[in-house]
C-alpha atoms as a PDB file:
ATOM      1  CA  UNK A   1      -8.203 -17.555 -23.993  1.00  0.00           C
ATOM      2  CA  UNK A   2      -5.575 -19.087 -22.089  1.00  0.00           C
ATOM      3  CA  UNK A   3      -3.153 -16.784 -19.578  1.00  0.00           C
ATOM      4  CA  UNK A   4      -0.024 -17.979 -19.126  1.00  0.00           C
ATOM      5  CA  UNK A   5       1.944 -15.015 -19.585  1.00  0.00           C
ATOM      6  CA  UNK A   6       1.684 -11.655 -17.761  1.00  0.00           C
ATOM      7  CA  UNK A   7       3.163  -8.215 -17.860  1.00  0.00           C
ATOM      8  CA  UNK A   8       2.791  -6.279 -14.467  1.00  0.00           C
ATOM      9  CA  UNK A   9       3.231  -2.208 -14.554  1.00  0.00           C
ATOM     10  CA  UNK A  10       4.951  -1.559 -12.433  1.00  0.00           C
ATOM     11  CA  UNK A  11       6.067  -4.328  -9.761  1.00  0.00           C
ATOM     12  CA  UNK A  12       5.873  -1.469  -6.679  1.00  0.00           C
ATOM     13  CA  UNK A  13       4.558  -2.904  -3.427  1.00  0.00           C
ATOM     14  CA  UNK A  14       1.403  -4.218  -4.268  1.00  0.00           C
ATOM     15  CA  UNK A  15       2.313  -5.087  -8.049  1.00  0.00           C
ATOM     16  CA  UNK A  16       5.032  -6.900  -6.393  1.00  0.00           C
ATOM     17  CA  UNK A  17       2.835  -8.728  -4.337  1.00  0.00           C
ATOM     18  CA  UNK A  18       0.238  -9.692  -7.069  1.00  0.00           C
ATOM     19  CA  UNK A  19       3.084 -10.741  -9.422  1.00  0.00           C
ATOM     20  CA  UNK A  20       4.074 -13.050  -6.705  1.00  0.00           C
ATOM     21  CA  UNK A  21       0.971 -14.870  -6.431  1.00  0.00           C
ATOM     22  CA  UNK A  22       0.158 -15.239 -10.113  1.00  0.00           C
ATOM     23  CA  UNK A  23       3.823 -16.838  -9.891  1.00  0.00           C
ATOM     24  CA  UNK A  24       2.818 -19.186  -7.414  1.00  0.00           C
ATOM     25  CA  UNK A  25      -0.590 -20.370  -9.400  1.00  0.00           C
ATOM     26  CA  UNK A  26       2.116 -21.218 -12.045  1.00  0.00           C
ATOM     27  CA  UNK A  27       1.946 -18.329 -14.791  1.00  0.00           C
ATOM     28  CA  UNK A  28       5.165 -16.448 -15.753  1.00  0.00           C
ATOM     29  CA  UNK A  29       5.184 -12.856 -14.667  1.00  0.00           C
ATOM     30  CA  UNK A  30       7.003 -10.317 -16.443  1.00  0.00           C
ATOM     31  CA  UNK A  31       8.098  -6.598 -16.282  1.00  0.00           C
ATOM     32  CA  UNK A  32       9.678  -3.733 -18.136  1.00  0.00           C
ATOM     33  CA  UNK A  33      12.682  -2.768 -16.348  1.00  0.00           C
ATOM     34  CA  UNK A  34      14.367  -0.180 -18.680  1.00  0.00           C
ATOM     35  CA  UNK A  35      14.455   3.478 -16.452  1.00  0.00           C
ATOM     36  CA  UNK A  36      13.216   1.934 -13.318  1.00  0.00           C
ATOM     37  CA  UNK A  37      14.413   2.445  -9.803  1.00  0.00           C
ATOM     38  CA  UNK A  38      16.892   0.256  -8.223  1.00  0.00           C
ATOM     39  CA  UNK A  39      13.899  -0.277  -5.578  1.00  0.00           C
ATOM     40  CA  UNK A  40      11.675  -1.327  -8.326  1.00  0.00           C
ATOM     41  CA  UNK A  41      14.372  -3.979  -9.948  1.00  0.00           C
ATOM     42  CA  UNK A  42      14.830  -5.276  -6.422  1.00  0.00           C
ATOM     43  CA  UNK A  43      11.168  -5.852  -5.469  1.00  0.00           C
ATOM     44  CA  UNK A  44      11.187  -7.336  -9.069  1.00  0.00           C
ATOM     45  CA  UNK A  45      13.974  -9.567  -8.688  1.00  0.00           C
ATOM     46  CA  UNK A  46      12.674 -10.756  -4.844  1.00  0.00           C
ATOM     47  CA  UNK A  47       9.020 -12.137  -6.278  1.00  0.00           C
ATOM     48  CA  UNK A  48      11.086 -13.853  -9.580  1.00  0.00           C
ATOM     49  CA  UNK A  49       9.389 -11.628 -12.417  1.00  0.00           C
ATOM     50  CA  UNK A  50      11.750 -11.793 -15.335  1.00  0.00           C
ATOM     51  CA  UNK A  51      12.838  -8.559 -17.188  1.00  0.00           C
ATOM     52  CA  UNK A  52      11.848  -7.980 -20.769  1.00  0.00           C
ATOM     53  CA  UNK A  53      13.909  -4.464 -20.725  1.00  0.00           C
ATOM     54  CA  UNK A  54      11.387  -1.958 -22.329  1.00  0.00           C
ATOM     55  CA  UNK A  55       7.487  -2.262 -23.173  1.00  0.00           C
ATOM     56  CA  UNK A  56       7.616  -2.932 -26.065  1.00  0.00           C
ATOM     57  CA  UNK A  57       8.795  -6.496 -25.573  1.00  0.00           C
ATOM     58  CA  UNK A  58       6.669  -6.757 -22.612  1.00  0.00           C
ATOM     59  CA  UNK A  59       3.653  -6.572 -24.997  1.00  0.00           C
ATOM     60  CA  UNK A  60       5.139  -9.184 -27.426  1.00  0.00           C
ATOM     61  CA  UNK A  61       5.819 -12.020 -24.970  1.00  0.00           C
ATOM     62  CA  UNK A  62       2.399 -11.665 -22.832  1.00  0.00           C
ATOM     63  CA  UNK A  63      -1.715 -12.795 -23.293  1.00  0.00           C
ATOM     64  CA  UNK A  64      -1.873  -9.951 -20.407  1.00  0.00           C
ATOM     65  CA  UNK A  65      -0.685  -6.629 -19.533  1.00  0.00           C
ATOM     66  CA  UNK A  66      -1.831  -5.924 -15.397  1.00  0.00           C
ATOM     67  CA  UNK A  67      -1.397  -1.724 -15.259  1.00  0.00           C
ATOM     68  CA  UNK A  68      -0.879  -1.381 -11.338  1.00  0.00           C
ATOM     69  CA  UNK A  69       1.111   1.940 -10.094  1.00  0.00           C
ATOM     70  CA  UNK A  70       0.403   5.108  -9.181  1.00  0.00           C
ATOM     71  CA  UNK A  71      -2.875   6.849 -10.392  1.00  0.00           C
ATOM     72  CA  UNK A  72      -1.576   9.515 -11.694  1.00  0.00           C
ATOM     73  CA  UNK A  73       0.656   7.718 -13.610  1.00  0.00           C
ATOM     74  CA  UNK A  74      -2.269   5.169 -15.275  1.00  0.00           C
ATOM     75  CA  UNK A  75      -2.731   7.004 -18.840  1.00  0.00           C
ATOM     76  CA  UNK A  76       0.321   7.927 -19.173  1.00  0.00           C
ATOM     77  CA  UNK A  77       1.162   4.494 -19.436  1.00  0.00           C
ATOM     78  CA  UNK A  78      -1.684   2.631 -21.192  1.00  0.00           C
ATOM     79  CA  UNK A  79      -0.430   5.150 -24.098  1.00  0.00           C
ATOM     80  CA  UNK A  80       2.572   4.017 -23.867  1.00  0.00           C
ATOM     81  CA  UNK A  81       1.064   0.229 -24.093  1.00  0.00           C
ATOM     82  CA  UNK A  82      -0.725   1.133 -27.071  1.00  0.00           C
ATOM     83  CA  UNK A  83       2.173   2.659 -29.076  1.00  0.00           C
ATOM     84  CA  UNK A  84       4.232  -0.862 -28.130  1.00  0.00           C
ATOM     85  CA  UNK A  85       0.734  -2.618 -29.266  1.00  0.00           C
ATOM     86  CA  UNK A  86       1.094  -0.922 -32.989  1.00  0.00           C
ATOM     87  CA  UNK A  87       5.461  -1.326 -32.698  1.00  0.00           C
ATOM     88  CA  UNK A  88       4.875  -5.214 -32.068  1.00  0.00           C
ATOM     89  CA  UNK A  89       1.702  -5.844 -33.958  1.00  0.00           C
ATOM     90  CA  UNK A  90       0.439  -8.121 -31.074  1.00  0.00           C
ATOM     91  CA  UNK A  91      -2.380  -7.070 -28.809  1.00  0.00           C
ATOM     92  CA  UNK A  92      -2.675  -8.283 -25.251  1.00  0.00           C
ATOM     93  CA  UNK A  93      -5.808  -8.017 -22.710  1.00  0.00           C
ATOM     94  CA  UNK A  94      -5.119  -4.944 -21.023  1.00  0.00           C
ATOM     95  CA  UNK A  95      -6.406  -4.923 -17.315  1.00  0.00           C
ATOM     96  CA  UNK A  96      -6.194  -1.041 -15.524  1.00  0.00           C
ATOM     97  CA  UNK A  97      -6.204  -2.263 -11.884  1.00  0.00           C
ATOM     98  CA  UNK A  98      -5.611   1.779 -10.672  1.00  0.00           C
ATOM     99  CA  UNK A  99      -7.494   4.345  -8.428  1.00  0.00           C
ATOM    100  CA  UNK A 100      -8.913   6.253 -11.139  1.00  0.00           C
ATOM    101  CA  UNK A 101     -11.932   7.780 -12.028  1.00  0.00           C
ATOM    102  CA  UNK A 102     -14.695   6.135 -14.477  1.00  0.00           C
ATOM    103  CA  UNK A 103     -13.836   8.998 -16.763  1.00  0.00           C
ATOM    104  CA  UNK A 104     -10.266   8.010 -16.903  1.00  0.00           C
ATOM    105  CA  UNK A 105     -10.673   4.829 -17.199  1.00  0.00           C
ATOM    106  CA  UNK A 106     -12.830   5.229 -20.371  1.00  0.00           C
ATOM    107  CA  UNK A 107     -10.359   7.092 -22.123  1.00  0.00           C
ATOM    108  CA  UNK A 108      -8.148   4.320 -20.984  1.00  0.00           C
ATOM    109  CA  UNK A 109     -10.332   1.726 -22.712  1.00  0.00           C
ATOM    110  CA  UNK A 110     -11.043   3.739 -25.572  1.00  0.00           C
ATOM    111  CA  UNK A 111      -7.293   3.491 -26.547  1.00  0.00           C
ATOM    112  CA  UNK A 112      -6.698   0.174 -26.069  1.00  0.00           C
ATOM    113  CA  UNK A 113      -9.914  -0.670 -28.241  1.00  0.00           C
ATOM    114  CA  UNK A 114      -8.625   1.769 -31.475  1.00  0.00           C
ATOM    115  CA  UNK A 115      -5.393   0.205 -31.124  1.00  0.00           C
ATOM    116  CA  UNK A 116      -7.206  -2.739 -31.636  1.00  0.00           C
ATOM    117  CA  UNK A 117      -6.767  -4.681 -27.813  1.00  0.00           C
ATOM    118  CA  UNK A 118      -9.343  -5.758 -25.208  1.00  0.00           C
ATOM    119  CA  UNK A 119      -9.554  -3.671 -22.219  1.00  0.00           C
ATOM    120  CA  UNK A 120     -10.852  -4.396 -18.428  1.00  0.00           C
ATOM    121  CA  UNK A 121     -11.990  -2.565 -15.918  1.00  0.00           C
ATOM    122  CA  UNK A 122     -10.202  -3.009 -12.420  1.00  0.00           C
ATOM    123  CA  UNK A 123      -9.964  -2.023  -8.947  1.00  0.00           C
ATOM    124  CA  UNK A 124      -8.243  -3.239  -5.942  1.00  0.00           C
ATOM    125  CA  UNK A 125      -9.699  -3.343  -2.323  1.00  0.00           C
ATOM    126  CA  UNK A 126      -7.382  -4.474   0.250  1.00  0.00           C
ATOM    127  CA  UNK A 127      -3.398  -4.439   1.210  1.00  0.00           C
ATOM    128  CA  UNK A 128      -1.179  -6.689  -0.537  1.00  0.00           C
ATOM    129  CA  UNK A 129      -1.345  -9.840  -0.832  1.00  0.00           C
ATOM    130  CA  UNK A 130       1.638 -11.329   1.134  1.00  0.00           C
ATOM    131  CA  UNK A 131       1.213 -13.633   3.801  1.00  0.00           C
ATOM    132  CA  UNK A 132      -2.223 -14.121   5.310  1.00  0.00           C
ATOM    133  CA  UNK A 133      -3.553 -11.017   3.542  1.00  0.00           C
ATOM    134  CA  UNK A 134      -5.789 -10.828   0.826  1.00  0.00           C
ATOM    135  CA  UNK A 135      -7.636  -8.380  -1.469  1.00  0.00           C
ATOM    136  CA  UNK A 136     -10.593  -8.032  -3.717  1.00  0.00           C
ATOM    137  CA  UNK A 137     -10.147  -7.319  -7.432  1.00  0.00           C
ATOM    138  CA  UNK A 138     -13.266  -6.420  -8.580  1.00  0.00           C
ATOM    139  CA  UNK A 139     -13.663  -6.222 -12.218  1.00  0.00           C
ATOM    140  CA  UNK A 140     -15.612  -5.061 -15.188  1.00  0.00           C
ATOM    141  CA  UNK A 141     -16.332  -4.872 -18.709  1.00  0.00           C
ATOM    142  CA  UNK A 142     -16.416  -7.466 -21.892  1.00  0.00           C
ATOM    143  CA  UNK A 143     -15.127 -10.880 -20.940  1.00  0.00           C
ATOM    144  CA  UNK A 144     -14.046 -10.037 -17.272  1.00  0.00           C
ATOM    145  CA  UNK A 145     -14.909 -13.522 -16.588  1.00  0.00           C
ATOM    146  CA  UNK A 146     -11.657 -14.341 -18.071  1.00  0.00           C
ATOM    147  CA  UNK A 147      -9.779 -12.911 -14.659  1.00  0.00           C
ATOM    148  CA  UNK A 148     -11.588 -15.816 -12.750  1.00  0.00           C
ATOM    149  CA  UNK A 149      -8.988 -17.539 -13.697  1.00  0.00           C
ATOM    150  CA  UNK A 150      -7.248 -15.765 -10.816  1.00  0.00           C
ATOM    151  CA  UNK A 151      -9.161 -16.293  -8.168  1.00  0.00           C
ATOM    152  CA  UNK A 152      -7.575 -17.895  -5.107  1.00  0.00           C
ATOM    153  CA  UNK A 153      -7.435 -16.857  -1.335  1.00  0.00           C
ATOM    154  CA  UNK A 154      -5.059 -14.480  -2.087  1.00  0.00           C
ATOM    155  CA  UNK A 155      -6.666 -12.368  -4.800  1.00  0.00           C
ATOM    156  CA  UNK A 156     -10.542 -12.778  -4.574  1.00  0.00           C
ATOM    157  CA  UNK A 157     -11.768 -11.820  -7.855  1.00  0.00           C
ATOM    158  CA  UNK A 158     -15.101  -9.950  -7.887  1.00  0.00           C
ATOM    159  CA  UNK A 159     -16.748  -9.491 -11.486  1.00  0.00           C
ATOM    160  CA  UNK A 160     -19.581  -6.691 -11.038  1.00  0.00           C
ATOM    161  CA  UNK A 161     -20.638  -6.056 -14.979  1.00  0.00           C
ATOM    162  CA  UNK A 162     -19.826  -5.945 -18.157  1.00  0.00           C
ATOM    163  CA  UNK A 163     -19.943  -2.211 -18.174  1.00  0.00           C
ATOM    164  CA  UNK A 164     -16.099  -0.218 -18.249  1.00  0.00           C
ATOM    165  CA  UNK A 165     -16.101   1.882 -15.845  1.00  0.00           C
ATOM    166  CA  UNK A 166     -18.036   0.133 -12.899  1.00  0.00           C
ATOM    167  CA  UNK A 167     -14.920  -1.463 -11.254  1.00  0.00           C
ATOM    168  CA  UNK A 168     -13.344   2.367 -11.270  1.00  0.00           C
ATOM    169  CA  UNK A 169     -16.752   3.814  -9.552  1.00  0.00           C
ATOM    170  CA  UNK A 170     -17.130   1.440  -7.157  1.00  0.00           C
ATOM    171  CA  UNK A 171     -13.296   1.655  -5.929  1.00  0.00           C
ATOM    172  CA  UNK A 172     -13.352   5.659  -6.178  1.00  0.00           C
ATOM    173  CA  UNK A 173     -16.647   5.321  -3.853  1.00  0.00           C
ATOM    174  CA  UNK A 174     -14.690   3.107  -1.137  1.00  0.00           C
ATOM    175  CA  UNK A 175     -11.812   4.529  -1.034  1.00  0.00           C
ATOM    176  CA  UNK A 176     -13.990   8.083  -1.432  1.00  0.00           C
ATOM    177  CA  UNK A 177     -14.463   6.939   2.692  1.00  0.00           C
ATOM    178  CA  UNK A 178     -11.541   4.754   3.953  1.00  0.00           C
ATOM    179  CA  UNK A 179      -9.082   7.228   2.741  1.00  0.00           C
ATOM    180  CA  UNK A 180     -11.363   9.907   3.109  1.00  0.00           C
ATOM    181  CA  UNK A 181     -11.819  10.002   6.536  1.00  0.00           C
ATOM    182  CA  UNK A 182      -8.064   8.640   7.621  1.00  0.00           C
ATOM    183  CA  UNK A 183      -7.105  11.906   6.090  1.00  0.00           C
ATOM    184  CA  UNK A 184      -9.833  13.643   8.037  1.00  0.00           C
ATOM    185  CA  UNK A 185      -8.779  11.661  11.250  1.00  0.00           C
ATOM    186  CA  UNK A 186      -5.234  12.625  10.902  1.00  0.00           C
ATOM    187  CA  UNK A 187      -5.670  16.067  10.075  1.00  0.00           C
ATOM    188  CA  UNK A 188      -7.699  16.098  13.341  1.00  0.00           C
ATOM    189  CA  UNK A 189      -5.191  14.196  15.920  1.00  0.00           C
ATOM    190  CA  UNK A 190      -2.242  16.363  14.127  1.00  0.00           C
ATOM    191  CA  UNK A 191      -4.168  19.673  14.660  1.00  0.00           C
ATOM    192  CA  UNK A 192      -4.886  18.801  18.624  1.00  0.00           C
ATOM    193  CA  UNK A 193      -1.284  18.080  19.097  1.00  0.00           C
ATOM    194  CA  UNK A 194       0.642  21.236  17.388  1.00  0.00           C
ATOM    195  CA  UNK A 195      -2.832  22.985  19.377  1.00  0.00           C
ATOM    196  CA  UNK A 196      -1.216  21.338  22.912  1.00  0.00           C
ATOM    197  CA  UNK A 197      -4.702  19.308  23.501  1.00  0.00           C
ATOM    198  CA  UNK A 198      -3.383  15.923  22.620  1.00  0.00           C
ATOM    199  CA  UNK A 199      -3.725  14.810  25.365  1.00  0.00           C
ATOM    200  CA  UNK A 200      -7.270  15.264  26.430  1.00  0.00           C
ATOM    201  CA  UNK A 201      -8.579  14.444  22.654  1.00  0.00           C
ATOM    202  CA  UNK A 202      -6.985  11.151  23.109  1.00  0.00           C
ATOM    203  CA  UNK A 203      -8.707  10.502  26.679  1.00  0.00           C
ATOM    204  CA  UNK A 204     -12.275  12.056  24.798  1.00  0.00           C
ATOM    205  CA  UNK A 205     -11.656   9.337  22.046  1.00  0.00           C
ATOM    206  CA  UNK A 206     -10.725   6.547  24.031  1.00  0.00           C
ATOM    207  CA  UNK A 207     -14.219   6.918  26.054  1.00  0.00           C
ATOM    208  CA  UNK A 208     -16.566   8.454  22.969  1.00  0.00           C
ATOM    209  CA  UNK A 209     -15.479   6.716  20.282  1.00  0.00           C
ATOM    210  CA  UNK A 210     -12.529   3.673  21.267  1.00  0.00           C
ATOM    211  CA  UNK A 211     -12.993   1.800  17.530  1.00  0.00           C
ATOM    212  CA  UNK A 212     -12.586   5.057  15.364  1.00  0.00           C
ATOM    213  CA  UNK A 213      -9.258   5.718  17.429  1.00  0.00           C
ATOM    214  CA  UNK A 214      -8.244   2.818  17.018  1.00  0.00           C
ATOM    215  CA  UNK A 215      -9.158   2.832  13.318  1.00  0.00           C
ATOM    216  CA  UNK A 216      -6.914   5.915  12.430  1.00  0.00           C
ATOM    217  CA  UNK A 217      -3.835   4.575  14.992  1.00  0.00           C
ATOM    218  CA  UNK A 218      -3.520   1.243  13.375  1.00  0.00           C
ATOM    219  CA  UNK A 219      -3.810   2.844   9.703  1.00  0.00           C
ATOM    220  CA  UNK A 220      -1.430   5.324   9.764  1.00  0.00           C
ATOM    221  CA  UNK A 221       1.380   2.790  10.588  1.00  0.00           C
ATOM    222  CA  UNK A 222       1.281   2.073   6.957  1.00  0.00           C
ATOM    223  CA  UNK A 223       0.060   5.414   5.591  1.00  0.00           C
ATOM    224  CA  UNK A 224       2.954   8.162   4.845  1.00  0.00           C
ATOM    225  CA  UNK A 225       4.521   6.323   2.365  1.00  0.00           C
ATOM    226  CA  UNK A 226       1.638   5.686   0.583  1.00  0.00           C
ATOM    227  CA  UNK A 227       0.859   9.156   0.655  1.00  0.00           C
ATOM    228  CA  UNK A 228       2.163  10.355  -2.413  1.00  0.00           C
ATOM    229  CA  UNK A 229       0.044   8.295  -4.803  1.00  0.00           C
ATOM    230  CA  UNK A 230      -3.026   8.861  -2.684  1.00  0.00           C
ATOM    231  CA  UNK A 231      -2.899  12.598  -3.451  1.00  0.00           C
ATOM    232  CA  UNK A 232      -3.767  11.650  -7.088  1.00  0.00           C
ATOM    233  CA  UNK A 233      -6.201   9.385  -6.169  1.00  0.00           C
ATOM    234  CA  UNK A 234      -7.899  11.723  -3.981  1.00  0.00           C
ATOM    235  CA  UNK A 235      -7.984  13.968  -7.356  1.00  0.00           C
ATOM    236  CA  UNK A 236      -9.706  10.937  -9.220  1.00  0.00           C
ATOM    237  CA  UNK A 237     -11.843  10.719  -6.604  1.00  0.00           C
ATOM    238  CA  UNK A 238     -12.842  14.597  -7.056  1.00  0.00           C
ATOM    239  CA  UNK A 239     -13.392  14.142 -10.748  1.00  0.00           C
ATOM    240  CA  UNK A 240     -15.424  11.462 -10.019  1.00  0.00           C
ATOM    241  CA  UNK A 241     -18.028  12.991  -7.940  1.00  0.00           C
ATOM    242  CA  UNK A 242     -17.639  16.276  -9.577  1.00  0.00           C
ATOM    243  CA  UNK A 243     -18.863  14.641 -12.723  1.00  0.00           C
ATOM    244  CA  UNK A 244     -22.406  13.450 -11.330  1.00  0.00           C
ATOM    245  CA  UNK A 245     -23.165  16.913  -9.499  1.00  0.00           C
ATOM    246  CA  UNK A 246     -21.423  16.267  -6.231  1.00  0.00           C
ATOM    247  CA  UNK A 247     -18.763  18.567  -4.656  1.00  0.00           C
ATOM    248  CA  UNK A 248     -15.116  17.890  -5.574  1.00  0.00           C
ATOM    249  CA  UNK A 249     -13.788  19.561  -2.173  1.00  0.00           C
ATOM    250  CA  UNK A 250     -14.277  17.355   0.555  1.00  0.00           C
ATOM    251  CA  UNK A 251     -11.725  15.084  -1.449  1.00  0.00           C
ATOM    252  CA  UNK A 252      -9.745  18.000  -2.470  1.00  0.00           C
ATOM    253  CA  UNK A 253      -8.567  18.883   1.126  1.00  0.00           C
ATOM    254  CA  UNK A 254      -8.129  14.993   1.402  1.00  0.00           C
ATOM    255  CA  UNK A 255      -5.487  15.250  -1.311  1.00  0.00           C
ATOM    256  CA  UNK A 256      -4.193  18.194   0.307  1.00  0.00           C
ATOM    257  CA  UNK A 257      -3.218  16.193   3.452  1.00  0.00           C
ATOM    258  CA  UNK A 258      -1.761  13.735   1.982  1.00  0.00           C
ATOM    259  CA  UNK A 259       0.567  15.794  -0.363  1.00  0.00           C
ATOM    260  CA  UNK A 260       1.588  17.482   2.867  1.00  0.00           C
ATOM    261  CA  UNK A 261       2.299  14.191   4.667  1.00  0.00           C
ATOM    262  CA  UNK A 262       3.823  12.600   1.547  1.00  0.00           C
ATOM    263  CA  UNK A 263       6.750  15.461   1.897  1.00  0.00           C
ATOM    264  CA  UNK A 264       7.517  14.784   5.217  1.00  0.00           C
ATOM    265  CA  UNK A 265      10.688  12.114   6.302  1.00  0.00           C
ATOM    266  CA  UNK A 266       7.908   9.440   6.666  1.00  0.00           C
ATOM    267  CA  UNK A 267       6.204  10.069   3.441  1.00  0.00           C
ATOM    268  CA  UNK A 268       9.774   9.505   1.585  1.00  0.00           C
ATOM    269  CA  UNK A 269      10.097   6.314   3.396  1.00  0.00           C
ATOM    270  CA  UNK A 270       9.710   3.256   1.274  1.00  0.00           C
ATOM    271  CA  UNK A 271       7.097   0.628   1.865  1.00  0.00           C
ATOM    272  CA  UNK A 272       9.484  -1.575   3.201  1.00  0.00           C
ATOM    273  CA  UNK A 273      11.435   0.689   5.593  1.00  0.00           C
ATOM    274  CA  UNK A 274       8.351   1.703   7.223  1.00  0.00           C
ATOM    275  CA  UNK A 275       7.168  -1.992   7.774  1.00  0.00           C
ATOM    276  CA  UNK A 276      10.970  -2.773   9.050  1.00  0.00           C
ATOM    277  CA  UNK A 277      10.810   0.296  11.861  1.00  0.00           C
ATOM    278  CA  UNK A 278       7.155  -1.060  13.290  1.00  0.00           C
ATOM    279  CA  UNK A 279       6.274   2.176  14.508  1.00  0.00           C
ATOM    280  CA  UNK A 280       2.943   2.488  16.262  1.00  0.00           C
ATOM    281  CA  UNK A 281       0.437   5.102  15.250  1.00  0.00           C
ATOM    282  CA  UNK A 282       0.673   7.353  17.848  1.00  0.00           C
ATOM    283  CA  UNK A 283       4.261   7.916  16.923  1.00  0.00           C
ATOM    284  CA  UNK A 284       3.620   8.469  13.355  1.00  0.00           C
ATOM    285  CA  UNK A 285       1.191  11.157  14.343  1.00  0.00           C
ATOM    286  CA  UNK A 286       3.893  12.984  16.754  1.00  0.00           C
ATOM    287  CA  UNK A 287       6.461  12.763  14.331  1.00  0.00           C
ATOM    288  CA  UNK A 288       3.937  14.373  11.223  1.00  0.00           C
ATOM    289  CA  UNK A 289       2.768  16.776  13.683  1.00  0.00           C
ATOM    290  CA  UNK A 290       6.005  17.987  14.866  1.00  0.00           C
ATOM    291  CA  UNK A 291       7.585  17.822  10.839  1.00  0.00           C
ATOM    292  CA  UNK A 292       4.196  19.829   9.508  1.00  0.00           C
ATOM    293  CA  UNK A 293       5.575  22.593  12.242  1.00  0.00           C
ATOM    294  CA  UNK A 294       9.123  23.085  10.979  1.00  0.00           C
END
């Protein structure tokens, strides 16, 4: 199977970014503009995607549909997919690249497969890749060796098994920690500064424990306005390890904290206003502290 054509939902800052360098390894990138944000058809128009209006067309004039946006929104829009899949009569690999649970992403596949598609397993490790970054995209499930095909140092691509679901458990595991404890971490440096021990925390830290400081500081830069679609993820998450006897809360209050930072002036930021302002972390944490007291 040869992939020369690709549909991205939805080109947001890291579909965006992917689009981008599936542009530059010389495959056309599409998108489904119809309803979108004026943000959305900017980022769109910046990394050259071309508009095919609605979904429907989307699924007529690609080998590959890439489903990257915001967890919560993921089976909303694979349904969607499949009722442009029996409109068209044509039947593109279908690749969920989202933060959601096995369990979700089986229902996902099971979809796609009546409506008679291919479906793969994804999940994404790592910021966008613009610049000098890079990210993993692990994958898994029948044929995910086709997706080697975009492997470059931009997007390392990671094929695990051929078993849906795998890609979604080992992303909800990671990110079960990295954004498991950065919510813990800021819930922790917000209390001590609405408590008036700031101060003294941040003097404890920088002698007890200098890297995991350092850790939450440099993350939260880029945090807030990611907070929104972490609070679903955090829910994924919950499902996840509620599902094989483990206890849903500890990601629960995660998603908590992030719905309360994601309604804050910072969390409405986009993307790309926060990475204009280059605030430093210890800012971001005043500012969310002193907001979460209003």
């Amino acid at each position: 199977m040869t992939i020369r054509h690709i549909g991205i939902l939805s080109p947001g800052d890291m579909g965006q970014a992917v689009a981008q360098t599936l542009i530059m390894q010389g495959r056309k990138v599409y998108c489904a503009l119809d309803g979108r944000s004026s943000r959305t058809k900017s980022l769109a128009a910046s990394a050259g995607l071309e508009d095919c209006g609605d979904i429907g067309q989307l699924v007529n004039q690609c080998e590959l549909i890439i489903s990257i946006m915001n967890p919560g929104a993921a089976l909303d829009n694979a349904i969607a997919t499949v009722e442009a899949m029996h409109t068209k009569k044509k039947y593109p690999l279908y690749i969920d690249c989202n933060a959601i649970a096995p369990q979700t992403m089986q229902k996902i596949a099971n979809l796609i497969h009546q409506a008679g598609g291919q479906c793969l397993d994804g999940g994404i490790i790592g910021p966008p890749p613009r610049g000098k970054a890079s990210m993993r995209l692990y994958v898994s499930g029948p044929n995910a060796d086709l997706i080697n095909a975009f492997n470059c140092d931009a997007i390392k691509v990671r094929v695990i098994s051929d078993n849906i679901g795998d890609a979604s458990a080992l992303k909800m595991c990671y990110a079960s920690f990295t954004k498991g404890a950065m919510a813990l971490g800021m819930e922790m440096l917000i209390a001590a500064r609405k408590m008036g021990v700031d101060q003294a925390l941040d003097q404890e830290l920088k002698e007890s424990a200098a890297d995991n400081r350092q850790w939450i500081l440099s993350r939260s830069v880029v945090m807030p306005p990611k907070a929104h679609r972490w609070v679903p993820e955090m829910q994924e998450i919950a499902k996840t390890f509620s599902d094989i006897g483990l206890t849903p809360k500890i990601l629960l209050g995660a998603s908590d904290m992030y719905e309360m930072i994601a309604a804050t002036s910072l969390g409405l930021e986009s993307p790309e206003d926060a990475r204009n302002k280059a605030r430093d972390g210890q800012t971001i944490v005043n500012q969310l502290a002193d907001e979460s007291s209003k």
